[in-house]
Protein backbone atom coordinates (compact mmCIF):
# COMPACT_ATOMS: atom_id res chain seq x y z
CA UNK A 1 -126.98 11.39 -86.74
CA UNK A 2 -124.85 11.33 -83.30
CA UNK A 3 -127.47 12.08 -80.35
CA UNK A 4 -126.28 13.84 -77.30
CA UNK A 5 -122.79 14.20 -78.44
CA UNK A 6 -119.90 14.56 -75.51
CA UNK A 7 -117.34 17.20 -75.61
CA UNK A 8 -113.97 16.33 -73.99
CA UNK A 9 -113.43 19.72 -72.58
CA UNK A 10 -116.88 18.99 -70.25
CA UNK A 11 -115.30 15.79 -69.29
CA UNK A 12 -111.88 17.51 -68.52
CA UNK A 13 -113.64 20.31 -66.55
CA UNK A 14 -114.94 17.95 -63.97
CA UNK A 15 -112.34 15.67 -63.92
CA UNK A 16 -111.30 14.95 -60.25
CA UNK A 17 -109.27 11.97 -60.63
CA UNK A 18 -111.85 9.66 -59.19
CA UNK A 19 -111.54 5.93 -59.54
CA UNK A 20 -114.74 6.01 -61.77
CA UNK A 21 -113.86 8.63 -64.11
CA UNK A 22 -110.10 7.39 -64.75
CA UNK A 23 -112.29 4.00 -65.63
CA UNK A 24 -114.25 5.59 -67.87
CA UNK A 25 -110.69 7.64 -69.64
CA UNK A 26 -109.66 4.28 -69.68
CA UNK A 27 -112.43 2.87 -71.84
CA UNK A 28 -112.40 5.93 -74.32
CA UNK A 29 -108.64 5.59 -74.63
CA UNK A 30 -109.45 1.91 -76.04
CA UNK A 31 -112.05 2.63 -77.80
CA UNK A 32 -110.02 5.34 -79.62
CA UNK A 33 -107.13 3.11 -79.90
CA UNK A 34 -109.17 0.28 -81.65
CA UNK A 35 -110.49 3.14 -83.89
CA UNK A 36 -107.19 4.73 -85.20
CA UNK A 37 -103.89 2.86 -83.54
CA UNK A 38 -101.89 6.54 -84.17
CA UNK A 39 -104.74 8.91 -82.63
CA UNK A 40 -102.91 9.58 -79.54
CA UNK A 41 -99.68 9.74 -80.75
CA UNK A 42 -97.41 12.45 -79.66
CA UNK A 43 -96.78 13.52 -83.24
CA UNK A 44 -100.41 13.97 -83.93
CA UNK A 45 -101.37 17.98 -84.47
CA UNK A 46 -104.06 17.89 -81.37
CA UNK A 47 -100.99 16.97 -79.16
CA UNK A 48 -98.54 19.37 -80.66
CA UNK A 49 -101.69 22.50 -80.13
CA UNK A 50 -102.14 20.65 -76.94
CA UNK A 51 -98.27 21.28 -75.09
CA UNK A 52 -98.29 24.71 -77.00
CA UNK A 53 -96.65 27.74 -75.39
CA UNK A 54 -96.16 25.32 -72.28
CA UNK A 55 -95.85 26.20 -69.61
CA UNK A 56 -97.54 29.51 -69.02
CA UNK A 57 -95.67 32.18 -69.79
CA UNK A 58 -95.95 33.68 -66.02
CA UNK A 59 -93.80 30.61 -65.18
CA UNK A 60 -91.40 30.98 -68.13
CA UNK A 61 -88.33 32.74 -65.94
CA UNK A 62 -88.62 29.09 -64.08
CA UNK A 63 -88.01 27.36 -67.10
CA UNK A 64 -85.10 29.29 -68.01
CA UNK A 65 -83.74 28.75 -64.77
CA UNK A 66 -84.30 25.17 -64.46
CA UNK A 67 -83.06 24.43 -68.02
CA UNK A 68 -79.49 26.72 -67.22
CA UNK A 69 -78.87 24.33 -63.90
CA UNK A 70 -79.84 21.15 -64.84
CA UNK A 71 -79.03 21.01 -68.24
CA UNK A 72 -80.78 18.13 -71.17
CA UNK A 73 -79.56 14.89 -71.59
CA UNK A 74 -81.67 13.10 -73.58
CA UNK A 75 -79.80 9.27 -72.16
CA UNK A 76 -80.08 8.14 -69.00
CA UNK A 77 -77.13 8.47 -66.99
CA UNK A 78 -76.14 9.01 -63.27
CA UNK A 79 -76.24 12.25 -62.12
CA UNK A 80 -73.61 13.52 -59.25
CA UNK A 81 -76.05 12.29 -56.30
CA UNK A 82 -75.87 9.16 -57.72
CA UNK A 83 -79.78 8.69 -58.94
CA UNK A 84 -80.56 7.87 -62.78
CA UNK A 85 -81.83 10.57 -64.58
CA UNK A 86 -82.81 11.92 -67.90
CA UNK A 87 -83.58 15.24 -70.04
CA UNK A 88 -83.86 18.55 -67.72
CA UNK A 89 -83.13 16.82 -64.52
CA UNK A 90 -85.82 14.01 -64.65
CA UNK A 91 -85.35 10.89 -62.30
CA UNK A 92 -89.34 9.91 -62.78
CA UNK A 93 -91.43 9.78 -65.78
CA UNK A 94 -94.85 11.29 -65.54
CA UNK A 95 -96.15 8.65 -65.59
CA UNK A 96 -94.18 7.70 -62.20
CA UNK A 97 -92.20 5.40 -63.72
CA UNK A 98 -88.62 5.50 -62.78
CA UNK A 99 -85.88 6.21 -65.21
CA UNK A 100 -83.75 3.63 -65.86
CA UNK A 101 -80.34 3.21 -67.55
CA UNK A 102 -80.38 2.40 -71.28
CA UNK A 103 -83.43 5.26 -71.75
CA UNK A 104 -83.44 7.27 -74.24
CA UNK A 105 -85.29 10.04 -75.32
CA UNK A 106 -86.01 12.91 -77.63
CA UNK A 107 -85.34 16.88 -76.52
CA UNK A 108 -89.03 17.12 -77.70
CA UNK A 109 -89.99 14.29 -74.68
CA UNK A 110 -87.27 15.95 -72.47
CA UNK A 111 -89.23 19.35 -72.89
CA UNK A 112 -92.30 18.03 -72.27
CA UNK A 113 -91.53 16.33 -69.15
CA UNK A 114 -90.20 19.75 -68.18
CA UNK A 115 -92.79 21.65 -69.00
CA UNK A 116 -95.33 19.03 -67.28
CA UNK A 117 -93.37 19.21 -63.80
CA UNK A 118 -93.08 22.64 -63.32
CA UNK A 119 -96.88 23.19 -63.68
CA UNK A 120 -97.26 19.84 -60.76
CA UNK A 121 -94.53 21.78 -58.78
CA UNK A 122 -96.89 25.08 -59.30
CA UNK A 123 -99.94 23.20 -58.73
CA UNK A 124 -98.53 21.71 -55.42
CA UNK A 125 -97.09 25.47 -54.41
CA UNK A 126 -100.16 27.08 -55.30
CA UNK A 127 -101.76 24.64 -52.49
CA UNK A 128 -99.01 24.94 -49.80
CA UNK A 129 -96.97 27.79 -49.69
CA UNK A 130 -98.97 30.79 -47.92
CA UNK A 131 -99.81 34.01 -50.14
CA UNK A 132 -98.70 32.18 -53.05
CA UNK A 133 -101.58 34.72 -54.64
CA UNK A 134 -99.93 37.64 -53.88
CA UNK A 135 -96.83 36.79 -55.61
CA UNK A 136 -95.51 38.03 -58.96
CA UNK A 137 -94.50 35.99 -61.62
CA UNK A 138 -90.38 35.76 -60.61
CA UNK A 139 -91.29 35.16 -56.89
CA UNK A 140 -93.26 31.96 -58.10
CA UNK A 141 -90.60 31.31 -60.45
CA UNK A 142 -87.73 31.54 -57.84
CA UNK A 143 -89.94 29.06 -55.89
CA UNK A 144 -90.93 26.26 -58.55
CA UNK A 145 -86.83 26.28 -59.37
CA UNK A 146 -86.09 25.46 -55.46
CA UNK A 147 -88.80 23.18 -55.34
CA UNK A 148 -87.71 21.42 -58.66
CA UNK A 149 -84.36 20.98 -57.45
CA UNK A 150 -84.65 20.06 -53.82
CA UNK A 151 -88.67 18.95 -54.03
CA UNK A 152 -92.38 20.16 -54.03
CA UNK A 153 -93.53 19.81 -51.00
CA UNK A 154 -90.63 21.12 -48.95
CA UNK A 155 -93.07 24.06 -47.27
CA UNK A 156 -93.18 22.75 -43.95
CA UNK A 157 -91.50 19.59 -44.57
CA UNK A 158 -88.52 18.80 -41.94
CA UNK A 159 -85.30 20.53 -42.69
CA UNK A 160 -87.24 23.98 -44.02
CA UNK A 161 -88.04 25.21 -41.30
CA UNK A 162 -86.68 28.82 -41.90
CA UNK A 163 -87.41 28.71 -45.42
CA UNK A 164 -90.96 27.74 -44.26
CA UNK A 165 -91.05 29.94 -41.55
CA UNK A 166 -90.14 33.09 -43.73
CA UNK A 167 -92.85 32.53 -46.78
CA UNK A 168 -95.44 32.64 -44.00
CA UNK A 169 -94.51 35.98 -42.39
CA UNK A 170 -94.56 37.59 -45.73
CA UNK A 171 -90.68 38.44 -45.45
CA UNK A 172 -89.86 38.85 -49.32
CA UNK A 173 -86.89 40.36 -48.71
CA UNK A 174 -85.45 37.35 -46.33
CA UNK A 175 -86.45 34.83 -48.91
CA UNK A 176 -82.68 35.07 -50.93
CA UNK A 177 -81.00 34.57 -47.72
CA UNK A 178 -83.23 32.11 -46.28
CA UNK A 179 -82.61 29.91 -49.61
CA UNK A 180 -78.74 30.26 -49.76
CA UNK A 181 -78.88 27.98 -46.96
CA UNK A 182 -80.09 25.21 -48.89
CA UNK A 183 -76.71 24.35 -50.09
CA UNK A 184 -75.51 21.47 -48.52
CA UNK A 185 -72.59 23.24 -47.17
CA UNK A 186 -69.39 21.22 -46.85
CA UNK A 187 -70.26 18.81 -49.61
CA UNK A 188 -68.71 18.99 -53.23
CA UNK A 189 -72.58 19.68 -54.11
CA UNK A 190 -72.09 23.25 -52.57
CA UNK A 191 -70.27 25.35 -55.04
CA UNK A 192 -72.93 24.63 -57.98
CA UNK A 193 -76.11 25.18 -55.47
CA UNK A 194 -74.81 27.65 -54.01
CA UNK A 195 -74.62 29.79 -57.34
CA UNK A 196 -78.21 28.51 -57.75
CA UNK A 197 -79.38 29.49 -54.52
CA UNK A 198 -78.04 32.96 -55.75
CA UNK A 199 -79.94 33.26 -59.07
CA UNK A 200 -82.72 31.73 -57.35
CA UNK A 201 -83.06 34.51 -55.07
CA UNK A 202 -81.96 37.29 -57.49
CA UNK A 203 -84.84 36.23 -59.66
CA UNK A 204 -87.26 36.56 -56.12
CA UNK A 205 -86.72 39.54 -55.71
CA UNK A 206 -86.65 40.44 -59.54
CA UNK A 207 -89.39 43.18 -60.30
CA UNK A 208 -91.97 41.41 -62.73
């Protein structure tokens, strides 16, 4: 009879990323591994209940979004700015591995990797971008598209200032114009951000 069993969702709750628990995730992972080779397999049911309904559904207009403008290709190829990418927009795994050319991958990977970055991108949002409470689904939408496309952390980063500067005085309705200057104007980029500037500011100020 198993004393004092473990439950993974106690070791998940109070996981902090700390050098001695990802040691310890390290050793179960093994130990699992020398168990069953195929237990973590992506194909496995636990994984498949695991991604389900990812991500949230209050971040599901960002998906939709994302997925129109980037668009899935499940090689690696170079992308206009001239960095290797793959599926929805990807140039890093997330793992942090980069992408190289000659990857492949499946649209159920290139989902996943999706649906994995816009919940960092939310996560790092949620932690940066004032009053990020107070916003309705779309607003955090709108926001986790820009930051997919031009970065997370570009609240107060150099070269957002206004963008920056309008999130923290609550100006909702400056946020579509503020964005629409994050277009690179003059370059052959601008004429497809541009029209995603637009939706991304239409879907801001979107009712929820």
């Amino acid at each position: 009879m198993t004393k004092n069993p473990v439950h993974l969702v106690d070791l998940f709750r109070y996981y902090r990323g700390l050098p001695h628990q990802t040691a310890a995730l390290n050793e179960l992972e093994r130990f699992i591994l020398a168990q069953d080779p195929d237990a973590l397999n992506r194909e496995q049911d636990w994984y498949q209940t695991w991604i389900a309904d990812a991500p949230p559904k209050d971040f599901a207009a960002a998906k939709e979004l994302i997925s129109y403008f980037e668009g899935c290709h499940l090689n690696a190829y170079v992308c206009p700015a001239g960095v290797v990418t793959i599926g929805w927009g990807s140039t890093r795994y997330p793992d942090g591995s980069p992408v190289n050319l000659g990857h492949s991958i499946t649209q159920q990977r290139a989902d996943e990797m999706l649906n994995i970055e816009i919940e960092r991108i939310a996560k790092i949002l949620e932690g940066s971008v004032p009053y990020w409470g107070e916003m309705n689904s779309n607003q955090r939408s709108a926001l986790i598209s820009f930051g997919y496309n031009l970065g997370a952390y570009f609240y107060g980063s150099s070269g957002f200032s206004t963008i920056s500067r309008t999130l923290a005085a609550k100006a909702w309705d400056q946020v579509p114009n503020a964005m629409l200057l994050y277009r690179n104007p003059g370059s052959h980029f601008e004429t497809g951000l541009k029209r995603r500037r637009i939706a991304e500011g239409n879907l801001f100020m979107k009712a929820a």
